[in-house]
Protein backbone atom coordinates (compact mmCIF):
# COMPACT_ATOMS: atom_id res chain seq x y z
CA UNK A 1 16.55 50.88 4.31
CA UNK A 2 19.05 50.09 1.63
CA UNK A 3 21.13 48.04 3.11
CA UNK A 4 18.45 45.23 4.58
CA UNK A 5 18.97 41.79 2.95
CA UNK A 6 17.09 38.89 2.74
CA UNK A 7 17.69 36.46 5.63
CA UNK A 8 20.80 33.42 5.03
CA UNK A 9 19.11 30.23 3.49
CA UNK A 10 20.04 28.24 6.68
CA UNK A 11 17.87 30.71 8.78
CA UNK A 12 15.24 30.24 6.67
CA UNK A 13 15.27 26.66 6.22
CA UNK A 14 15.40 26.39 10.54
CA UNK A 15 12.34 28.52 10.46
CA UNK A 16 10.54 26.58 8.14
CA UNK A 17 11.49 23.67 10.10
CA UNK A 18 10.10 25.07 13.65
CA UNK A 19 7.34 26.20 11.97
CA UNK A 20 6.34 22.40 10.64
CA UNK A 21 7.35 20.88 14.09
CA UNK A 22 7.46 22.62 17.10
CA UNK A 23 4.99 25.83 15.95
CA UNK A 24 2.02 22.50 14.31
CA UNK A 25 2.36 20.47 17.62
CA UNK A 26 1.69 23.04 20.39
CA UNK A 27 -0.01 25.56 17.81
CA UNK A 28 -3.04 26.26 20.87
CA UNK A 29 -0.06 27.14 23.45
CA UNK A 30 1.39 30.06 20.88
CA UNK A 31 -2.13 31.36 20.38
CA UNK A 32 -3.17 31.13 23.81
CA UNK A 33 0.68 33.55 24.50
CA UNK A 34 -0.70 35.40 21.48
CA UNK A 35 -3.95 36.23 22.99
CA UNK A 36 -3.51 36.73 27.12
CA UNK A 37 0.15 38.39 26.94
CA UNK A 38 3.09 38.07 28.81
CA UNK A 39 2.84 36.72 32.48
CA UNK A 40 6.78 36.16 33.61
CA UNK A 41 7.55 35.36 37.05
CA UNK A 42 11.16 36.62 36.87
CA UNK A 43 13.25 39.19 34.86
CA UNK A 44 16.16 37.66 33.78
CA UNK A 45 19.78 39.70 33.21
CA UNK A 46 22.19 38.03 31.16
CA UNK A 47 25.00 38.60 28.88
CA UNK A 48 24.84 39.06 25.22
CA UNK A 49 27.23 35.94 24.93
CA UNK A 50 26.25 33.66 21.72
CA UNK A 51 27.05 30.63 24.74
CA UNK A 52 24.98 31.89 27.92
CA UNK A 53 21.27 30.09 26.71
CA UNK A 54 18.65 31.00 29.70
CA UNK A 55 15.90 29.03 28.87
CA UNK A 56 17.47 25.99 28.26
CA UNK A 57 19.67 26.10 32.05
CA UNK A 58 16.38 25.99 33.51
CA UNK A 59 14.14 24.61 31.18
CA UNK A 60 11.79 27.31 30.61
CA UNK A 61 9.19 27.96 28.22
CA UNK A 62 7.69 30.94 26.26
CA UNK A 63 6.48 33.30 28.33
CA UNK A 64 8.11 32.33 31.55
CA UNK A 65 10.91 34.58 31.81
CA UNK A 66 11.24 38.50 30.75
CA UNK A 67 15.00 38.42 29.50
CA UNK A 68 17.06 41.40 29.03
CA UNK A 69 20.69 40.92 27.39
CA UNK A 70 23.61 43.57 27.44
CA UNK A 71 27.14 43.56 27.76
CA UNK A 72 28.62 41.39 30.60
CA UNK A 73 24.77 41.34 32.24
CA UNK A 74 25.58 44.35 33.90
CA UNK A 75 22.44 47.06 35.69
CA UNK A 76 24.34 50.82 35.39
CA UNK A 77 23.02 52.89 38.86
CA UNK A 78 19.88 54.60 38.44
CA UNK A 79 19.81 57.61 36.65
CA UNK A 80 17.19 59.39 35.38
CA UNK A 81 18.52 62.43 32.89
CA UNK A 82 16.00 62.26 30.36
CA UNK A 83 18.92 60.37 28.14
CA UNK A 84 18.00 56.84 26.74
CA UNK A 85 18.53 54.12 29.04
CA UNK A 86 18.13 50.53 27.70
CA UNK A 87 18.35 48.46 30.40
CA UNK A 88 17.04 50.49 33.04
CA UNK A 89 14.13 50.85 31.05
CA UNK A 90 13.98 46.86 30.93
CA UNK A 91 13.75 46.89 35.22
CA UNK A 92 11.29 49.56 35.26
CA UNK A 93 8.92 47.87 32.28
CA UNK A 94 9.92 44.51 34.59
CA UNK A 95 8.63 46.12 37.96
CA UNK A 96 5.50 48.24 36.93
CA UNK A 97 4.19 46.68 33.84
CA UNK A 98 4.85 43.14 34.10
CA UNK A 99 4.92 42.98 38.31
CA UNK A 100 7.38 40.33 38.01
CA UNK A 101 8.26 38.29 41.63
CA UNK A 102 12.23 38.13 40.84
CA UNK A 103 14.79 39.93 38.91
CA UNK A 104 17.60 37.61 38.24
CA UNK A 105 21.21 38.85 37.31
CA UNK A 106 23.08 35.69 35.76
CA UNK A 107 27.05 36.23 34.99
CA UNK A 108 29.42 33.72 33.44
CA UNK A 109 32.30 32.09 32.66
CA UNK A 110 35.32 33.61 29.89
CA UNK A 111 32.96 36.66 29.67
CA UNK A 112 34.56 38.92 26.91
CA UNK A 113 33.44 42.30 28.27
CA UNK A 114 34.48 41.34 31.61
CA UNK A 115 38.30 40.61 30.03
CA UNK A 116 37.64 43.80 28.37
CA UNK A 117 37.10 45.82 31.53
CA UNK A 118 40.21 44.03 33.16
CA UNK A 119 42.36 45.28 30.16
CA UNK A 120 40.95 48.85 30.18
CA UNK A 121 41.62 49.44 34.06
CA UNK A 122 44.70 48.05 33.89
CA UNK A 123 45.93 50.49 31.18
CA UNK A 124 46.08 47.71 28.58
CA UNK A 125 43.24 48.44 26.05
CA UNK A 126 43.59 52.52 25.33
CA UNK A 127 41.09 52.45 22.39
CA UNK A 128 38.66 51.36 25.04
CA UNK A 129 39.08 54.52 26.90
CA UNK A 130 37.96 56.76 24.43
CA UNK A 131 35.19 58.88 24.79
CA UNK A 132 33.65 56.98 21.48
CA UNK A 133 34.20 53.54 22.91
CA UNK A 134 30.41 52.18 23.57
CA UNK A 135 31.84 48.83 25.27
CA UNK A 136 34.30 50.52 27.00
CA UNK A 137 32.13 53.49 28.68
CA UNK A 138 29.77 50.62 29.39
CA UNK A 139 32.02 48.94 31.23
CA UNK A 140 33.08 51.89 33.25
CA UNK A 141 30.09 50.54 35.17
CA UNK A 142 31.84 47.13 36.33
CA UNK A 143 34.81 50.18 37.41
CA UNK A 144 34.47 49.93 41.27
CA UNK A 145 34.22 45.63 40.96
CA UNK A 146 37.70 46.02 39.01
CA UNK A 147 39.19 47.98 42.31
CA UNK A 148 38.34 45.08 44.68
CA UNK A 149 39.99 42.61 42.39
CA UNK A 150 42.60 44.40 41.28
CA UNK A 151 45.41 42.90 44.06
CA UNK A 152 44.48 39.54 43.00
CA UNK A 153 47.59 37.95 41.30
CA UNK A 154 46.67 34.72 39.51
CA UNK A 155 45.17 36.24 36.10
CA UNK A 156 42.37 33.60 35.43
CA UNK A 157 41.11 34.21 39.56
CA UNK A 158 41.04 37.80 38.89
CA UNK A 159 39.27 37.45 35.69
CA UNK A 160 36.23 34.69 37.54
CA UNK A 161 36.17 37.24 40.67
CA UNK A 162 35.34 39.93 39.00
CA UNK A 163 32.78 38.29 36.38
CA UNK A 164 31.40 37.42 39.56
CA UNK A 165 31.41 41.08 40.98
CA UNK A 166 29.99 42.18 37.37
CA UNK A 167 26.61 40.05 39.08
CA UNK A 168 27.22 42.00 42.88
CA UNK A 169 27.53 45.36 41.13
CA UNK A 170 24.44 45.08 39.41
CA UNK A 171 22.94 43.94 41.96
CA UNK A 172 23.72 47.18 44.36
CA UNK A 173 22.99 49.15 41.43
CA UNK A 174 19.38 47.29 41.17
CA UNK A 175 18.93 48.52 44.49
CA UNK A 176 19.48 52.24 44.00
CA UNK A 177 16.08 52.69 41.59
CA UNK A 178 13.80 54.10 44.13
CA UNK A 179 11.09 51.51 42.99
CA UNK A 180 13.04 48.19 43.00
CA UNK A 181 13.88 49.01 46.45
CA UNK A 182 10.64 49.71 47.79
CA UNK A 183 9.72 46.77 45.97
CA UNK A 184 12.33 44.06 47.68
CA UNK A 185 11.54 45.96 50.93
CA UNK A 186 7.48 45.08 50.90
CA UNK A 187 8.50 41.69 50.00
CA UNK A 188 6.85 42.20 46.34
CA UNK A 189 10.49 41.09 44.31
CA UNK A 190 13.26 39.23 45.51
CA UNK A 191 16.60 39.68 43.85
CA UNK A 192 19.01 36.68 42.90
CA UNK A 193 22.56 36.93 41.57
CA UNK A 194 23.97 33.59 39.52
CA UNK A 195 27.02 32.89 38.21
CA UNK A 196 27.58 30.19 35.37
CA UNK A 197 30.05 27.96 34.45
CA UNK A 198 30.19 27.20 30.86
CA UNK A 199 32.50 24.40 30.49
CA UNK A 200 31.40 22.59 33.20
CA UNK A 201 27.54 23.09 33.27
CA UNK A 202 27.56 24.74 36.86
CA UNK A 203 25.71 27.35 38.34
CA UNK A 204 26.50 29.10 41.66
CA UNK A 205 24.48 31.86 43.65
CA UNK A 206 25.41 35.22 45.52
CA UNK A 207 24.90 34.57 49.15
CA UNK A 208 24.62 37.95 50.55
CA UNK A 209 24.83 36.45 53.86
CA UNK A 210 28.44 35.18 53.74
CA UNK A 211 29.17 37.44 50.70
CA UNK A 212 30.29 34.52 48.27
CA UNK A 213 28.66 32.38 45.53
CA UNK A 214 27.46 29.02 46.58
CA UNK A 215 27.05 26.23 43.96
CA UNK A 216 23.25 25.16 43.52
């Protein structure tokens, strides 16, 4: 490939200085990862956002969560065409080869791809109907949370309620592969839906019970 490049220096130097530090002091914990595999307890969907950092919200560690990223965290309905599905390939790796106890669909706050969708459906970003528009058919997904915000006046409410319905979408869609459902029905995975707060540190869950998010 032509076009590769060596990494930036500051990469580099940040490697080097894991490597001396974190890698040297808990050296027997990589190799033990190394060695045994992966073990996650929960599958974790989040958004691609540069601000939305998992592992550090809860304090995980290597191994302890199976994390798939995409565009606005969402799960597209299950489909299986023979086409190429990244993220439903994720749940179904999650489910059969990993046997993971939760699948956890984490949204946030000022989510780009959630403004995007907002603009799109309401006939203010053409380019992102095209048929060439990868962000833009993506988000057709998030389509049917747009229509229950869509009477919602105050711009910033609409844009939070339907980040949040970006989580209950994928959610329902979660539950239309065959094996996730059997799954949460024997009790073998439980599914979560978060919501987080960027500016203000906060995290709130989906409570299908009174259809809302709760803060935790």
């Amino acid at each position: 490939m032509k076009n590769a490049r060596p990494l930036p220096t500051y990469l580099v130097h940040r490697y080097h200085g894991w490597k001396a530090t974190a890698y040297a002091e808990n050296q027997a914990w990589y190799r033990r990862l190394a060695e045994t595999g992966q073990h996650p307890r929960a599958m974790v969907i989040s958004c691609c956002d540069s601000r939305v950092h998992v592992t550090s919200i809860f304090g995980a560690d290597q191994g302890e969560f199976f994390i798939h990223r995409n565009i606005a965290n969402l799960v597209p309905p299950y489909k299986p065409d023979g086409q190429q599905h990244g993220t439903s390939a994720a749940v179904e790796y999650a489910v059969f080869g990993l046997k993971v106890a939760h699948i956890i669909v984490m949204g946030h706050s000022s989510c780009g791809g959630v403004q995007g969708c907002l603009d799109m459906c309401s006939g203010k970003a053409p380019a992102l109907e095209e048929t060439t528009s990868f962000v833009g058919r993506w988000m057709d997904i998030l389509r049917p949370g747009y229509e229950r915000v869509k009477d919602i006046e105050d711009s910033a409410e609409q844009r939070r309620a339907l980040e949040k319905q970006a989580v209950v979408i994928s959610l329902e869609n979660l539950m239309s592969f065959p094996f996730v459902a059997e799954a949460v029905e024997a009790g073998q995975i439980t599914l979560h839906g978060l919501w987080h707060d960027i500016g203000e540190g906060g995290v709130e869950h989906y409570s299908a019970v009174s259809d809302c998010f709760v803060p935790i």
